[in-house]
C-alpha atoms as a PDB file:
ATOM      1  CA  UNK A   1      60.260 147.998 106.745  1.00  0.00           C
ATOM      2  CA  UNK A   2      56.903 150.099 106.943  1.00  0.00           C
ATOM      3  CA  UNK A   3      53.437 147.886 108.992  1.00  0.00           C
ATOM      4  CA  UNK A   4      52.158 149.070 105.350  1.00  0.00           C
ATOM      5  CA  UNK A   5      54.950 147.389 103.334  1.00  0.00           C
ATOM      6  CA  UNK A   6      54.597 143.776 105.903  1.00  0.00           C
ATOM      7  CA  UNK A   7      50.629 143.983 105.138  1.00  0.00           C
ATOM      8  CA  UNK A   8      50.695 143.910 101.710  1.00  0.00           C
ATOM      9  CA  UNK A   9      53.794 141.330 101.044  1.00  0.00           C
ATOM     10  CA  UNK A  10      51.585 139.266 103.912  1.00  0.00           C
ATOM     11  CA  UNK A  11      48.612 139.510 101.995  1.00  0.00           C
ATOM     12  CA  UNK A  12      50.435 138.499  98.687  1.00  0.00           C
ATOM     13  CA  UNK A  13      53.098 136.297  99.889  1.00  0.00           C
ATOM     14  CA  UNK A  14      53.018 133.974  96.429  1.00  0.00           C
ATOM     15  CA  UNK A  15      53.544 137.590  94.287  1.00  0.00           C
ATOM     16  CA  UNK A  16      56.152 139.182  96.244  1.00  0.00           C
ATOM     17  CA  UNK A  17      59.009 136.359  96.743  1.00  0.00           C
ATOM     18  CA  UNK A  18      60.493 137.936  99.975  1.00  0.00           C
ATOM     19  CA  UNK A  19      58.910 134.435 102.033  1.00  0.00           C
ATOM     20  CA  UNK A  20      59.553 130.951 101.301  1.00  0.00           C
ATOM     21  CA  UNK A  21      56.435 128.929 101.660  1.00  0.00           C
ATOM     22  CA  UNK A  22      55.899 125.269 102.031  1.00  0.00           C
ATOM     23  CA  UNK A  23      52.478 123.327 102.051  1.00  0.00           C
ATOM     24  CA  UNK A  24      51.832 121.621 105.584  1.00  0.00           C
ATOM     25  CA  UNK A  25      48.999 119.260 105.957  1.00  0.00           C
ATOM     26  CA  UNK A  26      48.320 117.693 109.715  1.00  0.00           C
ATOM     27  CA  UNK A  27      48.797 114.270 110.120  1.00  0.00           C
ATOM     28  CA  UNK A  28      45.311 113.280 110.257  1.00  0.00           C
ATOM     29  CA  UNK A  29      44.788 114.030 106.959  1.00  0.00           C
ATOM     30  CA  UNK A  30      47.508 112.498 105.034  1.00  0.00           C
ATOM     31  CA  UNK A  31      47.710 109.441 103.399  1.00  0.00           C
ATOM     32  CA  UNK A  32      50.496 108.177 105.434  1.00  0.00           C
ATOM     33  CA  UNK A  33      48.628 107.768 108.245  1.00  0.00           C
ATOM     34  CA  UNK A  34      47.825 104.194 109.188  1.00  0.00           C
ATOM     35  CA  UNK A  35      46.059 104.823 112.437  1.00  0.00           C
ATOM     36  CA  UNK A  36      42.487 104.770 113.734  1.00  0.00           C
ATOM     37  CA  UNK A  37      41.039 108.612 113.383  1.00  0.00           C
ATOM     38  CA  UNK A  38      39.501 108.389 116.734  1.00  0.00           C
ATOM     39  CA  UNK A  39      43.360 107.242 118.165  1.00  0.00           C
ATOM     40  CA  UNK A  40      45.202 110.234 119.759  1.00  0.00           C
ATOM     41  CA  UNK A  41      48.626 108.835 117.805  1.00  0.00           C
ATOM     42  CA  UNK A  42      49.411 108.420 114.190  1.00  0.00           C
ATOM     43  CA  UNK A  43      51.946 105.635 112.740  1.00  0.00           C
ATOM     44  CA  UNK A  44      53.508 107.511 109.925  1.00  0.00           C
ATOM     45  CA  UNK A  45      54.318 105.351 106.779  1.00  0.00           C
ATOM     46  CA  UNK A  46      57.098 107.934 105.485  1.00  0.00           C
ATOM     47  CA  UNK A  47      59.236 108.104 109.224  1.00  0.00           C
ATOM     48  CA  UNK A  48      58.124 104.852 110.197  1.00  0.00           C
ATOM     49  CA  UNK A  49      57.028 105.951 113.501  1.00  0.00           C
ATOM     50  CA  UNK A  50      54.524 107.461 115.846  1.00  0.00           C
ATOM     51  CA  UNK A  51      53.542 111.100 115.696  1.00  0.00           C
ATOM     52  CA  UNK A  52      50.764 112.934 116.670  1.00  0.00           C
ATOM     53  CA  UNK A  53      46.888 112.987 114.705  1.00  0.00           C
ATOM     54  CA  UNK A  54      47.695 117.042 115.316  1.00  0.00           C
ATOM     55  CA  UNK A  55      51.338 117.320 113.864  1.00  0.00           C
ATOM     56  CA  UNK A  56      52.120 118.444 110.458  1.00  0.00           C
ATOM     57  CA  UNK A  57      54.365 117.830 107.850  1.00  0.00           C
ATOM     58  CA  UNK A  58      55.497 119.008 104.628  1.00  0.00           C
ATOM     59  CA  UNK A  59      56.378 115.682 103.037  1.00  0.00           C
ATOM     60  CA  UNK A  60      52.452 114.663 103.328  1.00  0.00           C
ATOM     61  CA  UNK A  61      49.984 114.087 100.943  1.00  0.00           C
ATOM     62  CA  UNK A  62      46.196 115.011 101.438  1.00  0.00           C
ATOM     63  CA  UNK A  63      44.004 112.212 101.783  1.00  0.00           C
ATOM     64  CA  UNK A  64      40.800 112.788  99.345  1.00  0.00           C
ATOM     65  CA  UNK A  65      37.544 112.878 101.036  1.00  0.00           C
END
């Protein structure tokens, strides 16, 4: 594969169906997360455990706002 043919399927990854893509959010900003904002550590409603406010995850949901 050319550098010209990876720059254009990387700049239209949703057209070109050669890369599976998943949404991530980070854990601080899903609606799982039943921690403080200002804690280090998140308590994750869908594992039902600790992770970190930095992780992410593709089975989140962003929180609005």
């Amino acid at each position: 594969m050319s550098h010209e043919e990876i720059m254009r399927d990387l700049q239209s990854p949703q057209e070109n169906g050669k890369l599976d893509l998943v949404n991530v959010i980070r854990c601080r900003d899903c609606v799982h997360n039943q921690s403080a904002a200002d804690s280090g550590n998140a308590y994750c409603e869908l594992y039902y455990g600790m992770t970190d406010q930095m992780g992410f995850c593709h089975m989140g949901e962003r929180r609005d706002g």
